[in-house]
Protein backbone atom coordinates (compact mmCIF):
# COMPACT_ATOMS: atom_id res chain seq x y z
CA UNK A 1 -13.55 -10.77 11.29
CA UNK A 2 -15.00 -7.15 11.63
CA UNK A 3 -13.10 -4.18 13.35
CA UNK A 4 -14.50 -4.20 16.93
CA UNK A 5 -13.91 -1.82 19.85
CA UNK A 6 -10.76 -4.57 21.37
CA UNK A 7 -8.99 -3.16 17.93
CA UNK A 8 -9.63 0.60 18.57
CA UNK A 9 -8.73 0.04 22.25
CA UNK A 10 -5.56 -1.84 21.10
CA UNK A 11 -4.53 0.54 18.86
CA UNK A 12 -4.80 4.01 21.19
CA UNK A 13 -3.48 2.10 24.53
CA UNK A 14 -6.66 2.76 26.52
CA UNK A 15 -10.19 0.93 27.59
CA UNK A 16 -13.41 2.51 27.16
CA UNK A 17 -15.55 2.68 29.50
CA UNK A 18 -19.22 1.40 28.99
CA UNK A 19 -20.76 5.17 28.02
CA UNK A 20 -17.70 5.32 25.15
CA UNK A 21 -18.62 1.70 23.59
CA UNK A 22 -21.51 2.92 21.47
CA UNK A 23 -20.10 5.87 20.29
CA UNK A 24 -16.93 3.78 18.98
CA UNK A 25 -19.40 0.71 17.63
CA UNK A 26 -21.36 3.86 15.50
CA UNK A 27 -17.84 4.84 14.47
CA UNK A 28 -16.85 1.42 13.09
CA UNK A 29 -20.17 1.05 11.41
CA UNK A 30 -19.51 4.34 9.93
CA UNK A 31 -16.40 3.87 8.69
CA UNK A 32 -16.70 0.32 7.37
CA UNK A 33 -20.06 1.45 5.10
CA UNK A 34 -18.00 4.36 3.94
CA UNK A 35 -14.92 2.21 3.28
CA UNK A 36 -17.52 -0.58 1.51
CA UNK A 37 -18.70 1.75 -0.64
CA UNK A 38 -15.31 3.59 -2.13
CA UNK A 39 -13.79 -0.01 -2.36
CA UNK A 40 -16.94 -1.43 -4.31
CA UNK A 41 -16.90 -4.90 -5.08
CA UNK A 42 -13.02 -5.70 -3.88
CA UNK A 43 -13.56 -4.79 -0.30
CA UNK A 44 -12.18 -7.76 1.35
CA UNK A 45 -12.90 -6.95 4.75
CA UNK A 46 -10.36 -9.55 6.38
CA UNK A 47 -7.79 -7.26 4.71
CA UNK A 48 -5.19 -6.51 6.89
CA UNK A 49 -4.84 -2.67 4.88
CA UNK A 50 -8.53 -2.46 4.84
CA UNK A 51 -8.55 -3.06 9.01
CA UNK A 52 -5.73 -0.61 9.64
CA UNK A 53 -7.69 1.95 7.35
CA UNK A 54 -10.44 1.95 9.08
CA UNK A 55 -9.07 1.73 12.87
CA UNK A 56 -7.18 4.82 11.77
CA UNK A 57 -10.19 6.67 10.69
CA UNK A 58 -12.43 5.94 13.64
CA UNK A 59 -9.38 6.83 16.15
CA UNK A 60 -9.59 10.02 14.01
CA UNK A 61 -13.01 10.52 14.31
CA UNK A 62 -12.70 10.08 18.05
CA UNK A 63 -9.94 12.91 18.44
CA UNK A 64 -12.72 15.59 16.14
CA UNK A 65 -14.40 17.71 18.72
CA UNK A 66 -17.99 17.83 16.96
CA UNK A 67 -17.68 21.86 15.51
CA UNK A 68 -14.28 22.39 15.91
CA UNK A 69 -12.84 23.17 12.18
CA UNK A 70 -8.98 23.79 13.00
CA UNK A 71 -7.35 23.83 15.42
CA UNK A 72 -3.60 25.42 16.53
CA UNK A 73 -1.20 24.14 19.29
CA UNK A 74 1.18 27.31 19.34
CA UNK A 75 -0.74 30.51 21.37
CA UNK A 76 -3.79 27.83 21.20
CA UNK A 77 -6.63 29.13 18.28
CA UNK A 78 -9.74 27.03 17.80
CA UNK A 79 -11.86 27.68 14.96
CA UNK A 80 -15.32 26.92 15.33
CA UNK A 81 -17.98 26.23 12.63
CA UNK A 82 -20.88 24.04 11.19
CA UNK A 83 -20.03 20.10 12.09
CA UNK A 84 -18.50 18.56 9.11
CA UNK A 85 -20.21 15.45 7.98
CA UNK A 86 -17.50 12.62 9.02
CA UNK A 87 -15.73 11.23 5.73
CA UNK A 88 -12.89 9.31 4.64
CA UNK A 89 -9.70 11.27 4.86
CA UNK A 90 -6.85 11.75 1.98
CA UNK A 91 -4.46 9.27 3.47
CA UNK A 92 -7.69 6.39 3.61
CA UNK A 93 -8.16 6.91 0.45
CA UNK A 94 -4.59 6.84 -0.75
CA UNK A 95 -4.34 3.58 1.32
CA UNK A 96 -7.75 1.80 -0.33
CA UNK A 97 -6.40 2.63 -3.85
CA UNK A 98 -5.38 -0.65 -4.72
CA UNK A 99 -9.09 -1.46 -3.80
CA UNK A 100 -10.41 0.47 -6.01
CA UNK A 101 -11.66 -0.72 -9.53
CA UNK A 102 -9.43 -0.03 -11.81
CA UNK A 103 -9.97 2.09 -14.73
CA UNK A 104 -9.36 0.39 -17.71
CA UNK A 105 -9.95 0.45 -21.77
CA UNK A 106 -11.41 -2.33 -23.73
CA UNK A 107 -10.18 -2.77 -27.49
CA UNK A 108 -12.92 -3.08 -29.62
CA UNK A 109 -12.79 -4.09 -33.39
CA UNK A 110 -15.35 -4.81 -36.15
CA UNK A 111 -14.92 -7.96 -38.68
């Protein structure tokens, strides 16, 4: 079963409202082609792992203000700059790396 916006909504404690939906939908499309792609051929997308990886990267991508590079709590600074193209962070990777293909060495020998 794919990630849906119940998930999301699940997972943050909150209901969107109708105006929110389509943002989150493009989110979770977003996320599950990038996720797709790094995992190759062992995405298994009823994957508990796989589910929580990519419900953690769309609630990410919700809490981005588009143009907003950093951003401090302490005597507030915000640092604007060109919109970063949304990818998947460190910790999503580190999480899909056991979906991943493998490198490996094959033995080869003549005669």
């Amino acid at each position: 079963m794919p990630v849906s916006v119940t998930d999301i909504e699940i997972r943050i404690g909150r209901t969107f409202e109708e105006p929110e939906k389509p943002r989150v939908q493009a989110f979770i499309a977003d996320a599950t082609a990038l996720v797709r792609d790094y995992c190759g051929p062992r995405y298994v997308e009823e994957s508990p792992a796989i589910r929580a990886v990519l419900c953690s990267e769309v609630i990410r991508w919700l809490a981005i203000q588009p143009g907003v590079v950093s951003e401090r709590v302490g005597d507030m600074e915000v640092q604007w700059g060109a919109s970063a193209t949304q990818s998947l962070s460190p910790a999503a990777r580190d999480g899909l790396r056991r979906y991943r293909r493998q490198l490996g060495s094959i033995s080869l020998t003549r005669g």
